[in-house]
PDB file of N, CA and C in Angstrom:
ATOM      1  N   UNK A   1      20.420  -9.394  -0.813  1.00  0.00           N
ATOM      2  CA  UNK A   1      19.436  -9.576   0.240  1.00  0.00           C
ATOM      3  C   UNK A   1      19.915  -8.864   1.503  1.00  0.00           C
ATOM      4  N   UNK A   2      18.849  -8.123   2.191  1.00  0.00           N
ATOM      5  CA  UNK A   2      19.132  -7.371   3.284  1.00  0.00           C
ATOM      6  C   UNK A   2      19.138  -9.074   4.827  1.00  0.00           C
ATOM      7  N   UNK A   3      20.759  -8.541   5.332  1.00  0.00           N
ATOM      8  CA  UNK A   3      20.513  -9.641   6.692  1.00  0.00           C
ATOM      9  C   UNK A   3      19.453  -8.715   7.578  1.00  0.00           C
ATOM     10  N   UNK A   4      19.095  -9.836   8.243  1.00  0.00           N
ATOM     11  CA  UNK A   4      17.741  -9.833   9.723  1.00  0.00           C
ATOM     12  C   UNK A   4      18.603  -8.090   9.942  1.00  0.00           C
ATOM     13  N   UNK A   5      18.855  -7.214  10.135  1.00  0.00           N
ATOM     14  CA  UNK A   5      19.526  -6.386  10.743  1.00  0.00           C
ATOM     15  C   UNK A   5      20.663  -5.293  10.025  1.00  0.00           C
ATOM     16  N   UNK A   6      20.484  -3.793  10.690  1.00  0.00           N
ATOM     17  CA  UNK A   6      21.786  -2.915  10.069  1.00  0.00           C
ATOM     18  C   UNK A   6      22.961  -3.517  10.861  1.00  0.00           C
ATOM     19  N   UNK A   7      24.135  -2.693   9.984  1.00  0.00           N
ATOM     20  CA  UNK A   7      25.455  -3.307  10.301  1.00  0.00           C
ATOM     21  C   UNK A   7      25.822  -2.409  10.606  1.00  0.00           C
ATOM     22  N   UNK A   8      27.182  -2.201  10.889  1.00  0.00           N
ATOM     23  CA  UNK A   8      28.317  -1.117  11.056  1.00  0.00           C
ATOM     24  C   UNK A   8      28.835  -0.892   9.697  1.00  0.00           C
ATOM     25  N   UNK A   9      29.091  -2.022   8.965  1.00  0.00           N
ATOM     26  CA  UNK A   9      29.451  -2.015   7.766  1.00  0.00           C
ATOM     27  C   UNK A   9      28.600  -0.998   6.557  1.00  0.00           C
ATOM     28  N   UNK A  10      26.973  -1.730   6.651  1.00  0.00           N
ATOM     29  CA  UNK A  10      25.957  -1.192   5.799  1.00  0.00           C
ATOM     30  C   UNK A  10      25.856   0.340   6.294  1.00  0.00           C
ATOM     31  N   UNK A  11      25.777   0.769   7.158  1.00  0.00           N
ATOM     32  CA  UNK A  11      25.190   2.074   7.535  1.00  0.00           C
ATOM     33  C   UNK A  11      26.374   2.595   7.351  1.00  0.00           C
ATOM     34  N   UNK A  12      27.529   2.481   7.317  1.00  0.00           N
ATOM     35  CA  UNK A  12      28.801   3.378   6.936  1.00  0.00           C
ATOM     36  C   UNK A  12      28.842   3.180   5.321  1.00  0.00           C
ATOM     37  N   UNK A  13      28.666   2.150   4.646  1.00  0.00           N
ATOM     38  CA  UNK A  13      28.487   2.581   3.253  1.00  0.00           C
ATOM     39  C   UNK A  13      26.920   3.310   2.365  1.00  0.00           C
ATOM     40  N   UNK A  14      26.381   3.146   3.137  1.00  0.00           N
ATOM     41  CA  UNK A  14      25.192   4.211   3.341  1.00  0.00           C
ATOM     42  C   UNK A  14      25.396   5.333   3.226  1.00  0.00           C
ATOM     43  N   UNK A  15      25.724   5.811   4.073  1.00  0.00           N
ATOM     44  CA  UNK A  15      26.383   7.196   4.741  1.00  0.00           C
ATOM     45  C   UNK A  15      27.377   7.837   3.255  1.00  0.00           C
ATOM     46  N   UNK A  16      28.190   6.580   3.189  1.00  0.00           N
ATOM     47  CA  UNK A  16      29.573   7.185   1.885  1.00  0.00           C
ATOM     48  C   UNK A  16      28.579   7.496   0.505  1.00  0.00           C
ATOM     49  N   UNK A  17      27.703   6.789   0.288  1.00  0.00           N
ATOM     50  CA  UNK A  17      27.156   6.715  -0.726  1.00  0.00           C
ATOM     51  C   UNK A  17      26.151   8.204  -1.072  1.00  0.00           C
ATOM     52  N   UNK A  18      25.674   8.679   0.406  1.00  0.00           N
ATOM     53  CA  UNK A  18      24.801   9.588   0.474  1.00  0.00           C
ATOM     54  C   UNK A  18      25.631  11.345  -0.402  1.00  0.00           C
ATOM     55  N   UNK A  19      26.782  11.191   0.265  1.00  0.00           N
ATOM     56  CA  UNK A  19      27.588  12.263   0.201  1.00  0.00           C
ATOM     57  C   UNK A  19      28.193  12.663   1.567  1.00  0.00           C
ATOM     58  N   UNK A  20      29.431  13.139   1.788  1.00  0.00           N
ATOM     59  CA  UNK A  20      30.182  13.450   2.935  1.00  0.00           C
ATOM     60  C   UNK A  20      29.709  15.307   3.719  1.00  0.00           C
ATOM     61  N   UNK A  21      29.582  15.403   2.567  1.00  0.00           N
ATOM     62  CA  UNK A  21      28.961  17.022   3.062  1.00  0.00           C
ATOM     63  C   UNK A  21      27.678  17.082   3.969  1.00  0.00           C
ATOM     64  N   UNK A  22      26.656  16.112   3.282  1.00  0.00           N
ATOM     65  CA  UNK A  22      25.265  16.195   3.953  1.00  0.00           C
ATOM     66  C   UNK A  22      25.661  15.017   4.896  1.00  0.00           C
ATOM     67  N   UNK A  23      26.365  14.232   4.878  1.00  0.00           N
ATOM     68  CA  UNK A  23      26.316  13.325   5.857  1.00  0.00           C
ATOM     69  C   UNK A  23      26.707  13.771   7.895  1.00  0.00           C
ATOM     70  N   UNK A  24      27.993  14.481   7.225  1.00  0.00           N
ATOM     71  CA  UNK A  24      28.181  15.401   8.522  1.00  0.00           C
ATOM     72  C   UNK A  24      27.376  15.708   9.456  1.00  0.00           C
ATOM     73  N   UNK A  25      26.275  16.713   8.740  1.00  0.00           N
ATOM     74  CA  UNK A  25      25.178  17.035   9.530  1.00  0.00           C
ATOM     75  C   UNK A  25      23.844  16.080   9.912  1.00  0.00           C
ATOM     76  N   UNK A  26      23.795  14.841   9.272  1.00  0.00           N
ATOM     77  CA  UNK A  26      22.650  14.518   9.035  1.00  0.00           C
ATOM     78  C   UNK A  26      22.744  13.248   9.795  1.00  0.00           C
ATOM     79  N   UNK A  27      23.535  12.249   9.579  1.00  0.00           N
ATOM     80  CA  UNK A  27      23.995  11.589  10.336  1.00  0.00           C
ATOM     81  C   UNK A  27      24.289  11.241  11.995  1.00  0.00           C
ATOM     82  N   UNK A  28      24.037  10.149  12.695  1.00  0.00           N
ATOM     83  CA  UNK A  28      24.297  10.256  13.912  1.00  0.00           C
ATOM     84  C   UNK A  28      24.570   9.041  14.283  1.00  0.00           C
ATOM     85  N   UNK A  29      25.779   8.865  15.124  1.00  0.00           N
ATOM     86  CA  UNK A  29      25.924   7.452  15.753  1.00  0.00           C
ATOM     87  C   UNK A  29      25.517   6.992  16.959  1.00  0.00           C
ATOM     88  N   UNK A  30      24.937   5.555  16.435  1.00  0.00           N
ATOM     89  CA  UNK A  30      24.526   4.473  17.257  1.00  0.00           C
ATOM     90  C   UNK A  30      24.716   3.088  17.687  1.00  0.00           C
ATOM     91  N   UNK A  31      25.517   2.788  18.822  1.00  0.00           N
ATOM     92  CA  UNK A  31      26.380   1.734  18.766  1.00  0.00           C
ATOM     93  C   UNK A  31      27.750   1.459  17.541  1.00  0.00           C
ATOM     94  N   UNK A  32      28.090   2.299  16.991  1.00  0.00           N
ATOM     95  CA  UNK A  32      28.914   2.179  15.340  1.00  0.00           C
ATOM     96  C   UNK A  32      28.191   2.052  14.531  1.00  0.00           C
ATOM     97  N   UNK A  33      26.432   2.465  14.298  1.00  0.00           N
ATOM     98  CA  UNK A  33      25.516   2.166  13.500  1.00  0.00           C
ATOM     99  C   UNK A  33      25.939   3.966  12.840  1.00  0.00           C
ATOM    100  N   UNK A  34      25.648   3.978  11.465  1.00  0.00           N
ATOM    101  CA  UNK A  34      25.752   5.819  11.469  1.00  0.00           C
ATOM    102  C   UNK A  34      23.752   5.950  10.601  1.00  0.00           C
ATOM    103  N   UNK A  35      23.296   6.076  11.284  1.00  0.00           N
ATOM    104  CA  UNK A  35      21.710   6.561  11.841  1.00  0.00           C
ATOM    105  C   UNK A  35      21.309   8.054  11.112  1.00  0.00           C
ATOM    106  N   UNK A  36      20.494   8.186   9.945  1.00  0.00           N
ATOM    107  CA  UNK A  36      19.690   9.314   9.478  1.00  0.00           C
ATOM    108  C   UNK A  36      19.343   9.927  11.111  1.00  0.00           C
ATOM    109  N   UNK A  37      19.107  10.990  11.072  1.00  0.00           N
ATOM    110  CA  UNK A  37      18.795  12.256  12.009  1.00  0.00           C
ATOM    111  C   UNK A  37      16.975  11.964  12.246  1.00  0.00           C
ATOM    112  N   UNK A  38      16.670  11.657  11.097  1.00  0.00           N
ATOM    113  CA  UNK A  38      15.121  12.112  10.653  1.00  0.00           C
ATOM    114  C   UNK A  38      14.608  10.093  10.344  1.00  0.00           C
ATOM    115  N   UNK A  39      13.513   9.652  10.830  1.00  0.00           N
ATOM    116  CA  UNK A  39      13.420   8.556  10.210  1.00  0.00           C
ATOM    117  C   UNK A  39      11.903   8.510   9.907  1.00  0.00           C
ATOM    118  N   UNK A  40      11.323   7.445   9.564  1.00  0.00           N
ATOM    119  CA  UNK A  40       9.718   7.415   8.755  1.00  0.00           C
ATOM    120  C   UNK A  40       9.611   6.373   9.501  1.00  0.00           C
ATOM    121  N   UNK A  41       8.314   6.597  10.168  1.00  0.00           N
ATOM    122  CA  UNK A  41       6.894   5.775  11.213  1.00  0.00           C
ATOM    123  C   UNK A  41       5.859   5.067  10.052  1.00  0.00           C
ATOM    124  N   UNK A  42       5.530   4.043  10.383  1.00  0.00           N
ATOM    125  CA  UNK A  42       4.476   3.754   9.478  1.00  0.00           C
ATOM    126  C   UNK A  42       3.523   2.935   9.895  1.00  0.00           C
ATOM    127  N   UNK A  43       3.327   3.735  11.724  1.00  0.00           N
ATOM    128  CA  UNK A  43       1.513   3.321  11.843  1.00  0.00           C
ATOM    129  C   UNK A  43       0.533   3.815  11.512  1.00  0.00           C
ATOM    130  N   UNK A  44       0.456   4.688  10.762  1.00  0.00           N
ATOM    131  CA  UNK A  44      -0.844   4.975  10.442  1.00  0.00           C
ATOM    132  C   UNK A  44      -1.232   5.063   9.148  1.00  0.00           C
ATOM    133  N   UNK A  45      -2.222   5.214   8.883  1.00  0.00           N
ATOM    134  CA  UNK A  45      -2.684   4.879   7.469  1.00  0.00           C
ATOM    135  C   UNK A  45      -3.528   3.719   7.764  1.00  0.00           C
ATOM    136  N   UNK A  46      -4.859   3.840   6.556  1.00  0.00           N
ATOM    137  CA  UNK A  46      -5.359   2.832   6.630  1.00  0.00           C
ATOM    138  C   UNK A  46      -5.003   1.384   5.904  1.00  0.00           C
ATOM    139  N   UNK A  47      -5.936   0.128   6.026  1.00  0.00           N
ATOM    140  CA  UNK A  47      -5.185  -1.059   5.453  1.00  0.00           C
ATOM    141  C   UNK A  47      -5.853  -1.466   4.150  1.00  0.00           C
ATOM    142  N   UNK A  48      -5.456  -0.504   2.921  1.00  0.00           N
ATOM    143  CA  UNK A  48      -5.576  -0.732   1.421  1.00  0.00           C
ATOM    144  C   UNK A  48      -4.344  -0.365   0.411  1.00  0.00           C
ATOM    145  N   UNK A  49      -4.684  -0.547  -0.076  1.00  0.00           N
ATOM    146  CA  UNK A  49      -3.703  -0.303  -1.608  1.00  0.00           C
ATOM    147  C   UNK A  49      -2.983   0.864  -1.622  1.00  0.00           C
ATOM    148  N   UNK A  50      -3.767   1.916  -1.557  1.00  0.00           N
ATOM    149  CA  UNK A  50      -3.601   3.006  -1.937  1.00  0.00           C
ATOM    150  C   UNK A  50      -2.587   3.471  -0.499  1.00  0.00           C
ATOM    151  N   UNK A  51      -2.390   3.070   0.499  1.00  0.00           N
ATOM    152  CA  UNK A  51      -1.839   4.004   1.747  1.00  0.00           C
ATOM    153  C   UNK A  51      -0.577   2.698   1.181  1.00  0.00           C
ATOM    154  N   UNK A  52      -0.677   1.681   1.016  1.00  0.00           N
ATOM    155  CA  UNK A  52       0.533   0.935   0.708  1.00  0.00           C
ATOM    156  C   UNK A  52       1.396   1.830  -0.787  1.00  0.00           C
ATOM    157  N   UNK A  53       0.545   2.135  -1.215  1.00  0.00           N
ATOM    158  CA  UNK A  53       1.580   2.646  -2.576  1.00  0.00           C
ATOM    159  C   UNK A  53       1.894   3.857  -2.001  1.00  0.00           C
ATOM    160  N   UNK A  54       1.374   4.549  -1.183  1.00  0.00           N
ATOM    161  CA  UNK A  54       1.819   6.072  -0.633  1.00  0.00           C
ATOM    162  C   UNK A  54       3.061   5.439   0.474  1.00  0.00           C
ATOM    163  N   UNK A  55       3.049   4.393   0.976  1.00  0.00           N
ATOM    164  CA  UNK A  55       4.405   4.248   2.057  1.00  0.00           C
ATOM    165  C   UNK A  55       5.220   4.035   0.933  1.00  0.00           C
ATOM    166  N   UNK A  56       5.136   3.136  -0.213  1.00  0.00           N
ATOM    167  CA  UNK A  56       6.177   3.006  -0.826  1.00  0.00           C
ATOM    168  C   UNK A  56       6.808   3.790  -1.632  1.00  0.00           C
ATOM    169  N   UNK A  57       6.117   5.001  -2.006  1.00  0.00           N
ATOM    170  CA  UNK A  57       6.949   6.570  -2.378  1.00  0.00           C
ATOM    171  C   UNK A  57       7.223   6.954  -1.519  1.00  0.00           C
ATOM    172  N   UNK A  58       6.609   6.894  -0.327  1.00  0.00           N
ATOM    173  CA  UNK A  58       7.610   7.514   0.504  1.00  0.00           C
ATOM    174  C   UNK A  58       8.615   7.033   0.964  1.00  0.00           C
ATOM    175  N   UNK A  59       8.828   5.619   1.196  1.00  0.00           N
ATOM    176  CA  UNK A  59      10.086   5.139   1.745  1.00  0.00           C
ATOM    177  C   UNK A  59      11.281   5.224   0.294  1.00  0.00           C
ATOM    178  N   UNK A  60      10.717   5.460  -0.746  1.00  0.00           N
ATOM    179  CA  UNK A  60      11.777   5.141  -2.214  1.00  0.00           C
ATOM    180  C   UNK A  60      12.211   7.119  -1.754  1.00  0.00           C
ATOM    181  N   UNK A  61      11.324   7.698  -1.646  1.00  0.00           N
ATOM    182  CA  UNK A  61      11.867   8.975  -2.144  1.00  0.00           C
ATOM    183  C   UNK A  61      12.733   9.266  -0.986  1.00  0.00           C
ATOM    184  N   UNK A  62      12.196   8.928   0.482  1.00  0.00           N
ATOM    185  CA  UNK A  62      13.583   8.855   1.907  1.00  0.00           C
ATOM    186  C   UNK A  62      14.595   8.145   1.368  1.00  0.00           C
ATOM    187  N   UNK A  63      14.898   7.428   1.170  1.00  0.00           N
ATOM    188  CA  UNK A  63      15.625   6.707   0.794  1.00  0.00           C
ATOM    189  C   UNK A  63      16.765   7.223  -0.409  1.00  0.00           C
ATOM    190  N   UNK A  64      16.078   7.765  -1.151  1.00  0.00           N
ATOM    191  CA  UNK A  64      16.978   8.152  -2.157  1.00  0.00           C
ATOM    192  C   UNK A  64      17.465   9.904  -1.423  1.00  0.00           C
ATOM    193  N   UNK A  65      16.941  10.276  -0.621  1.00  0.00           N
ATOM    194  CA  UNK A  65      17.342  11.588   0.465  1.00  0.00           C
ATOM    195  C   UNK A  65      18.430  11.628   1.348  1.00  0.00           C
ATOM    196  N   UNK A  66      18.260  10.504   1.603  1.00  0.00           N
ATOM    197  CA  UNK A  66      19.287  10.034   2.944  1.00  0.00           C
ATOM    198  C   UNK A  66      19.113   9.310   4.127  1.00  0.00           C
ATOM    199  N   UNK A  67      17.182   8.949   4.270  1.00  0.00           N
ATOM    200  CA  UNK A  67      17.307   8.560   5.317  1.00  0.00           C
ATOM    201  C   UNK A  67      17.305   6.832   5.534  1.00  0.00           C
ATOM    202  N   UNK A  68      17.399   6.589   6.861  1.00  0.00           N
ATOM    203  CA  UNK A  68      17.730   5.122   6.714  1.00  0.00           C
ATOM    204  C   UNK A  68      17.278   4.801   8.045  1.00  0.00           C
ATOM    205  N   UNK A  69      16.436   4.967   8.555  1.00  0.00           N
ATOM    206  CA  UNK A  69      15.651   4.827   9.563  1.00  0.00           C
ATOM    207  C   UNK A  69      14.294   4.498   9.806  1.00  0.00           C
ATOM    208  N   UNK A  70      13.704   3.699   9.279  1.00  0.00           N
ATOM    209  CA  UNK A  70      12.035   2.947   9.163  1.00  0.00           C
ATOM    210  C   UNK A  70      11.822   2.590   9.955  1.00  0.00           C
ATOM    211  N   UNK A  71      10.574   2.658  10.831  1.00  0.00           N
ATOM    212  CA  UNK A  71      10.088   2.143  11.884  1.00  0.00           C
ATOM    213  C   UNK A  71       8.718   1.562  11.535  1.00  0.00           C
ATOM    214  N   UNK A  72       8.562   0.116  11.584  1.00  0.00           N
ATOM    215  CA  UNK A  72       7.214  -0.617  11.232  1.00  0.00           C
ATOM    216  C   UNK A  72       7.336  -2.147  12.230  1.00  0.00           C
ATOM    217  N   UNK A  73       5.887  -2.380  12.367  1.00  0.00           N
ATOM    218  CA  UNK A  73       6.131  -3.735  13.191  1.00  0.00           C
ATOM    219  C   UNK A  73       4.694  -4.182  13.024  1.00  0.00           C
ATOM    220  N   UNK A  74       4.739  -5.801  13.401  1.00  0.00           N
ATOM    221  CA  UNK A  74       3.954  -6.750  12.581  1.00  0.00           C
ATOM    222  C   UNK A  74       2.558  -6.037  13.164  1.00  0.00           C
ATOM    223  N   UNK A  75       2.034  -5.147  14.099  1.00  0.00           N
ATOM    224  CA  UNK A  75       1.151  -4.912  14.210  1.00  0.00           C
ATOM    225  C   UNK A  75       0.763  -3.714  13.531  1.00  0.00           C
ATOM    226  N   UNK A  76       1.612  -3.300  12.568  1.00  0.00           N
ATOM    227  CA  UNK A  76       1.238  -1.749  12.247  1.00  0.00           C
ATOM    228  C   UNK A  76       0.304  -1.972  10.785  1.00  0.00           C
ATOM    229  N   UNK A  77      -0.784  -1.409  10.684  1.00  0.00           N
ATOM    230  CA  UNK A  77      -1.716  -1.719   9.471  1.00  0.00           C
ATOM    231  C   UNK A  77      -1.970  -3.620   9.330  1.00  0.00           C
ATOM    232  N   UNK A  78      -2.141  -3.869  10.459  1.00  0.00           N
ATOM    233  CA  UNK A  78      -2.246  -5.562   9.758  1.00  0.00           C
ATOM    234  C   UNK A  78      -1.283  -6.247   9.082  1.00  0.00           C
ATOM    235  N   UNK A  79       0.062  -6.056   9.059  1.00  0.00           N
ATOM    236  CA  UNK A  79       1.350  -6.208   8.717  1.00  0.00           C
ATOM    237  C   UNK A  79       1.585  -5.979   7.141  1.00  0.00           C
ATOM    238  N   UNK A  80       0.454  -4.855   6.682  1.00  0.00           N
ATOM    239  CA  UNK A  80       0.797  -3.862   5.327  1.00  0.00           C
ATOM    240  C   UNK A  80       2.221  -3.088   5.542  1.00  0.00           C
ATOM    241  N   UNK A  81       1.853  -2.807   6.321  1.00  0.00           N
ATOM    242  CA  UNK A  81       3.164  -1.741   6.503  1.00  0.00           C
ATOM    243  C   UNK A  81       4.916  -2.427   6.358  1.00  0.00           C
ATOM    244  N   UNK A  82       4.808  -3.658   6.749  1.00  0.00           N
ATOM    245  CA  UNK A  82       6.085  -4.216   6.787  1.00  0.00           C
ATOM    246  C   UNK A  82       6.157  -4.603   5.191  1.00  0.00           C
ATOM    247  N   UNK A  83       5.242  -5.056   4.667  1.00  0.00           N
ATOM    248  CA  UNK A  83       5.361  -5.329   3.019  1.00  0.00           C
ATOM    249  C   UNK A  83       5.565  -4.318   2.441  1.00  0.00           C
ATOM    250  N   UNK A  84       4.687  -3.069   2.698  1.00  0.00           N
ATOM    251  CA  UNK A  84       4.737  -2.012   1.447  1.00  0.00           C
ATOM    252  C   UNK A  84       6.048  -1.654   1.925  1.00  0.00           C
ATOM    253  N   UNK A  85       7.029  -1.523   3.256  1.00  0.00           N
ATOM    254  CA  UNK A  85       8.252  -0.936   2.893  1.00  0.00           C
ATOM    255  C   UNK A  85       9.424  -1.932   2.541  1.00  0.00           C
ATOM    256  N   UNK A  86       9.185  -2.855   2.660  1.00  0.00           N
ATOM    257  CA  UNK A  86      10.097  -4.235   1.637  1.00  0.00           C
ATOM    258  C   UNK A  86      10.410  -4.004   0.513  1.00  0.00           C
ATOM    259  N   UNK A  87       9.048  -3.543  -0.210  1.00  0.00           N
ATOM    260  CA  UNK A  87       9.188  -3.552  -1.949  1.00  0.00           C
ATOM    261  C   UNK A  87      10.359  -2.400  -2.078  1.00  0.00           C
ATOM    262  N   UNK A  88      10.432  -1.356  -1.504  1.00  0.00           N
ATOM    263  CA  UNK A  88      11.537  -0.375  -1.638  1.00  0.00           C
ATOM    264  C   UNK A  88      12.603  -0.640  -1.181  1.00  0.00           C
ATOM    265  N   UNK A  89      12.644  -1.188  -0.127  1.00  0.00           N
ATOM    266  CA  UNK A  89      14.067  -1.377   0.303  1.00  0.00           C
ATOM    267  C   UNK A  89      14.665  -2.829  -0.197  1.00  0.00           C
ATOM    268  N   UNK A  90      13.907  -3.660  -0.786  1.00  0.00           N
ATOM    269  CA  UNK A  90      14.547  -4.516  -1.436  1.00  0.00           C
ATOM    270  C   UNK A  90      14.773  -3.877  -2.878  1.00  0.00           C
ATOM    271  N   UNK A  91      14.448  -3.488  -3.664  1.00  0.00           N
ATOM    272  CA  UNK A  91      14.855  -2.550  -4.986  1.00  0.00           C
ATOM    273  C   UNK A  91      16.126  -1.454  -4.558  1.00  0.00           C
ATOM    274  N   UNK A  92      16.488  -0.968  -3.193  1.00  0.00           N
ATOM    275  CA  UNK A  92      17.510  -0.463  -2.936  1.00  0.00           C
ATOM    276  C   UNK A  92      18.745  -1.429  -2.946  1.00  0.00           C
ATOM    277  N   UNK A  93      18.500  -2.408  -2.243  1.00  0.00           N
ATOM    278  CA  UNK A  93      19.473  -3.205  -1.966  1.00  0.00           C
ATOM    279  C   UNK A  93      20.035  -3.617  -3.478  1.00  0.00           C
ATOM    280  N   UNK A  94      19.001  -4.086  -3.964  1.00  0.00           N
ATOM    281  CA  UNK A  94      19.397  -4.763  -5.035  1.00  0.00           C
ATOM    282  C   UNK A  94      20.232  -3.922  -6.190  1.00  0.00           C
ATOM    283  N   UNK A  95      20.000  -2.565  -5.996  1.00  0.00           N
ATOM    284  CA  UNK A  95      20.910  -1.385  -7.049  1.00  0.00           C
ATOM    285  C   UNK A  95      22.001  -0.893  -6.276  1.00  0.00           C
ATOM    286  N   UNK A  96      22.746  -1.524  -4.991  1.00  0.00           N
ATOM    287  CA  UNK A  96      23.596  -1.370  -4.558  1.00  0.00           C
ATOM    288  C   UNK A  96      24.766  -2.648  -5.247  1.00  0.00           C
TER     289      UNK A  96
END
């Protein structure tokens, strides 16, 4: 289970996991957080099925890229947006 929050811990084994070569460049620190360069927004889209299964390839396929930076909040799509990117990042967690 992901805690309320990134760590110093999680985002540095993040980072190790990604690869050291691409991490170099791609990577950036924040507070001891180590922060994707590039992250995924997810206000827009409309509020059905279909824009929920499109966030959730997209957050599985970022994710498996390198990035680690999602930005969603309870007002974005009627709080679709915070579910459809759960289902991925809880299936990450859980294959860690």
């Amino acid at each position: 289970m992901l805690p309320g929050h990134a760590t110093v811990e999680g985002t540095a084994a993040y980072r190790a996991r990604i690869g050291a070569a691409a991490a170099a460049a791609h990577f950036r620190q924040w507070k001891g957080l180590a922060l994707s360069s590039v992250g995924l927004g997810t206000y827009l889209g409309g509020e059905d099925d279909a824009t929920d299964r499109a966030y959730e390839g997209a957050v599985t396929r970022a994710l498996a890229l390198g990035l680690n930076v999602v930005d969603s909040a309870v007002n974005y799509r009627g709080q679709r947006s915070e579910r459809a990117i759960g289902s991925p990042l809880r299936t990450a967690a859980a294959a860690r």
